[in-house]
Protein backbone atom coordinates (compact mmCIF):
# COMPACT_ATOMS: atom_id res chain seq x y z
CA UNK A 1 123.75 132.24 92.48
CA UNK A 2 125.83 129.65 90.74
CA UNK A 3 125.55 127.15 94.03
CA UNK A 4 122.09 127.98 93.73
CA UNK A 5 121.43 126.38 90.53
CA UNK A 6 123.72 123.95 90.99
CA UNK A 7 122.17 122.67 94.78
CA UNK A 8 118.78 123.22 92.85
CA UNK A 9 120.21 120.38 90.17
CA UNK A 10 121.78 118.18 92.60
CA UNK A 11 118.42 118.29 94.68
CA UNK A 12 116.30 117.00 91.36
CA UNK A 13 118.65 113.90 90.71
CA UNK A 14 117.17 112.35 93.75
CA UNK A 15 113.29 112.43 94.27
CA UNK A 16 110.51 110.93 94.19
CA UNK A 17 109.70 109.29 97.95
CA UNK A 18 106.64 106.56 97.43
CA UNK A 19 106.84 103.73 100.19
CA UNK A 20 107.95 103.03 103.72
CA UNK A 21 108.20 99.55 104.90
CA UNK A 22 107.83 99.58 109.04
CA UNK A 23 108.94 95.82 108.99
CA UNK A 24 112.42 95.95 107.47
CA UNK A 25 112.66 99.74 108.63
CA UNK A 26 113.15 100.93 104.78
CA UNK A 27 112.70 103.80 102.68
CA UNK A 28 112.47 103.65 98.79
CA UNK A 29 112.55 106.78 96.45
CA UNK A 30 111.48 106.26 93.17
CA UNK A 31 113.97 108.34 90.73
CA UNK A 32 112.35 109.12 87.77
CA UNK A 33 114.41 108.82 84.60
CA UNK A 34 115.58 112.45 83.60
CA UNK A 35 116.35 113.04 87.14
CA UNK A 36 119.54 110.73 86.81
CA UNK A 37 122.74 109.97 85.35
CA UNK A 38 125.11 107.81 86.10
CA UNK A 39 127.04 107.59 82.55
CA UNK A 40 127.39 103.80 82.25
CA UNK A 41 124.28 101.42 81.40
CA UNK A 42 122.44 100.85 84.28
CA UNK A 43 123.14 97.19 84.74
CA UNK A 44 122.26 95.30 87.65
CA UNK A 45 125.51 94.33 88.37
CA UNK A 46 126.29 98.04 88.21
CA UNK A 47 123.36 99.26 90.45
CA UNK A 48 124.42 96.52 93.18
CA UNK A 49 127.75 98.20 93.01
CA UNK A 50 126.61 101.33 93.35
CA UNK A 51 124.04 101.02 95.50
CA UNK A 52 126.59 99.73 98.19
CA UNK A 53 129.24 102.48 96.86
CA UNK A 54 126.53 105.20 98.36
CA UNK A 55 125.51 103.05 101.35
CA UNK A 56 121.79 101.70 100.13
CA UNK A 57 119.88 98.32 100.41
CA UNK A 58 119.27 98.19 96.84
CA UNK A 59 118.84 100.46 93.10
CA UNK A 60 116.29 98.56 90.78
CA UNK A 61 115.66 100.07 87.19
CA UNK A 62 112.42 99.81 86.68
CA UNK A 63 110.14 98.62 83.52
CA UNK A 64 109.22 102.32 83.40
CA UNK A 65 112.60 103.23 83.35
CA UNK A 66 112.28 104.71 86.81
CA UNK A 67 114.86 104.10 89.64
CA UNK A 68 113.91 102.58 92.87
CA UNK A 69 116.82 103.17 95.24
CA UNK A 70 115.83 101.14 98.66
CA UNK A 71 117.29 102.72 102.20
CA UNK A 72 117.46 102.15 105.64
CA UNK A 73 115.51 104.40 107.82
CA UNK A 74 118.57 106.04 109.43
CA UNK A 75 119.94 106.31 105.89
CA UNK A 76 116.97 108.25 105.01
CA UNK A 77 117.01 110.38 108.11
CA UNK A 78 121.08 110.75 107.49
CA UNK A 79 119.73 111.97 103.92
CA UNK A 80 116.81 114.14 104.98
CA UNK A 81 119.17 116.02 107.56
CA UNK A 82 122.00 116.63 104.53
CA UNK A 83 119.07 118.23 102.60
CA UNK A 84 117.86 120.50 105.42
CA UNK A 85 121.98 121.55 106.08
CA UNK A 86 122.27 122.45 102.45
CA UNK A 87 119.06 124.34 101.89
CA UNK A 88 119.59 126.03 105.22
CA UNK A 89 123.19 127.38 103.69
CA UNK A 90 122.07 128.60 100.95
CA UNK A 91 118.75 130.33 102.78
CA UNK A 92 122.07 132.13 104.74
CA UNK A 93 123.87 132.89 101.53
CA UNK A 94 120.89 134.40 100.00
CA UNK A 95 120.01 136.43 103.04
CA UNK A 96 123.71 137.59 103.10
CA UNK A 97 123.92 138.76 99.30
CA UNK A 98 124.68 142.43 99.13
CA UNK A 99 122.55 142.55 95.81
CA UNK A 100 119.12 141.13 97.36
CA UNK A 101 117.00 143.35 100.05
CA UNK A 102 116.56 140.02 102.40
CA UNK A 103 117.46 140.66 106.11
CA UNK A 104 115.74 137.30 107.50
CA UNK A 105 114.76 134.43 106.10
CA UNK A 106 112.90 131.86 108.56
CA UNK A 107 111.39 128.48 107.66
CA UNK A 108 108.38 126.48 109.57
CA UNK A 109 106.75 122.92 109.41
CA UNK A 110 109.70 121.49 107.64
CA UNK A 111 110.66 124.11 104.90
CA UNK A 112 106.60 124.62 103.68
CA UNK A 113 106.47 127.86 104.94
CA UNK A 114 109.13 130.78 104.62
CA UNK A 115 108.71 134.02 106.02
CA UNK A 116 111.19 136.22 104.50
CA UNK A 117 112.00 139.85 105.92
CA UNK A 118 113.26 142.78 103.51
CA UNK A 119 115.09 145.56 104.39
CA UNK A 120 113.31 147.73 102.10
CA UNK A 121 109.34 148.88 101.52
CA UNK A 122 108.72 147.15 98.52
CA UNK A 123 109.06 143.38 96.89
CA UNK A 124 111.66 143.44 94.23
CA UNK A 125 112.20 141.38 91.10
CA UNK A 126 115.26 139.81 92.78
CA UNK A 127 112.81 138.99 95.62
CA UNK A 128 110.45 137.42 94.08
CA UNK A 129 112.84 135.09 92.03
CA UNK A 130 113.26 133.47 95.37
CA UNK A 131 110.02 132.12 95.44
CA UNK A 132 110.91 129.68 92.75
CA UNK A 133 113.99 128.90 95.22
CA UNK A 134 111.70 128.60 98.08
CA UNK A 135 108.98 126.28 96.17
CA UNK A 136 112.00 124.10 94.97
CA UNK A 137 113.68 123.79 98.29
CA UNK A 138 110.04 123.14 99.88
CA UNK A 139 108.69 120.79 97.42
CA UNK A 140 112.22 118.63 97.15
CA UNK A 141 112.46 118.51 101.19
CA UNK A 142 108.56 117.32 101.40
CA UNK A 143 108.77 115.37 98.62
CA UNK A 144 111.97 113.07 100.25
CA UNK A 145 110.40 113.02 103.59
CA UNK A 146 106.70 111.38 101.70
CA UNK A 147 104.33 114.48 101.37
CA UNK A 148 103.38 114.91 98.05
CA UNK A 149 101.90 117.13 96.96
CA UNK A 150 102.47 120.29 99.99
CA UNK A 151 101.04 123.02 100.71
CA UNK A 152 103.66 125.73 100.46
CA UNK A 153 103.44 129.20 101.96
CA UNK A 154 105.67 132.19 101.20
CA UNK A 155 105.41 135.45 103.05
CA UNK A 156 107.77 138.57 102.19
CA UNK A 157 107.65 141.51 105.41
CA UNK A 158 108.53 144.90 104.77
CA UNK A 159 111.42 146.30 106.87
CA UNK A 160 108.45 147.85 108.99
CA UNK A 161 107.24 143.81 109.61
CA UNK A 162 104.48 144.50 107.47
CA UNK A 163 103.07 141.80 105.47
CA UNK A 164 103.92 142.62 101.92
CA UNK A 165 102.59 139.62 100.08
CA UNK A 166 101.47 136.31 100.69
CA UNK A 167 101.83 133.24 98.35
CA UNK A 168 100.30 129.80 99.15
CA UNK A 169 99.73 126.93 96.80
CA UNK A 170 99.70 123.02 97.38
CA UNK A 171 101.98 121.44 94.44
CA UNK A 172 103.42 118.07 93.56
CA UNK A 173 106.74 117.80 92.93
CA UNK A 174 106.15 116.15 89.22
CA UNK A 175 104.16 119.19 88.71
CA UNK A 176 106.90 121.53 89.46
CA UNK A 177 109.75 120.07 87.19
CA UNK A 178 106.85 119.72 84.50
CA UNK A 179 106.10 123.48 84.59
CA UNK A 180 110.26 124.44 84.80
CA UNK A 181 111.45 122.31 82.05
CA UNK A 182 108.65 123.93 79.94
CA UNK A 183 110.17 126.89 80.98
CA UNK A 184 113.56 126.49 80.22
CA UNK A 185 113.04 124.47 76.83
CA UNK A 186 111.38 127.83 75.33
């Protein structure tokens, strides 16, 4: 659970996708302010440093205090398939915790729709914590490959393959953290 929260952390420093230019064959993702940290004032003589330290065209701090980090296509494919290995481990080390009910968990149309298979009869609480996984893991993935807001759809299957409940909502990432840090500053 602990790699959970902290891939679920990692995941939020980098968001934000808003532009792909087809002539230079770039990516940039806008970072929002909260979702980084680099401990050192944010300099442009810093950013240029950095931004070649982690292999990007450019980081630009914005007026708004947002982060434009500028990529090549292949970077941004390089980074899209590091997302989908990560969330994919952790999909396997949920499934294989002895304390959840999970037996299968597959993902469609690039991680907006889970179908998730319990060995038991009934949804438990553990169970449907993982939605909140799921949504974060969907929305992040979308959100770095330029669909925002997505459609999300969760379905949990008895151990029969029955359909035990189905869950489908369209959110935008900015939406998401919104509604969590609400959450977790009460």
């Amino acid at each position: 659970m602990k790699k959970l929260l902290v891939l679920i952390m990692s995941l939020l420093m980098c968001l934000s996708l808003v532009a792909c230019n087809t002539k230079k064959a770039t990516v940039s993702i806008d970072v929002p302010s909260f979702m980084y940290e680099y401990g050192e004032e944010l300099s442009e003589e810093y950013l240029k440093e950095l931004s070649k330290e982690e292999g990007f065209e450019s980081m630009v701090l914005n007026d708004d205090s947002t982060l434009t980090i500028t990529m090549t296509q292949d970077k941004h494919k390089e980074i899209l398939a590091e997302l989908a290995k990560e969330i994919d481990e952790e999909l396997k080390m949920i499934v294989d915790d002895e304390e959840a009910a999970f037996t299968k968990i597959e993902t469609k149309n690039e991680y907006t729709e889970y179908n998730a298979y319990l060995s038991t009869e009934e949804l438990g609480y553990y169970e449907s914590f993982a939605s909140i996984t799921f949504i974060l893991f969907g929305s992040t993935y979308s959100l770095y490959n330029g669909k925002n807001p997505v459609p999300l759809t969760i379905r949990y299957y008895n151990s029969n393959n029955e359909l035990l409940e189905e869950y489908s909502e369209s959110i935008a990432f900015e939406e998401m953290v919104d509604e969590f840090a609400g959450i977790f500053a009460e």
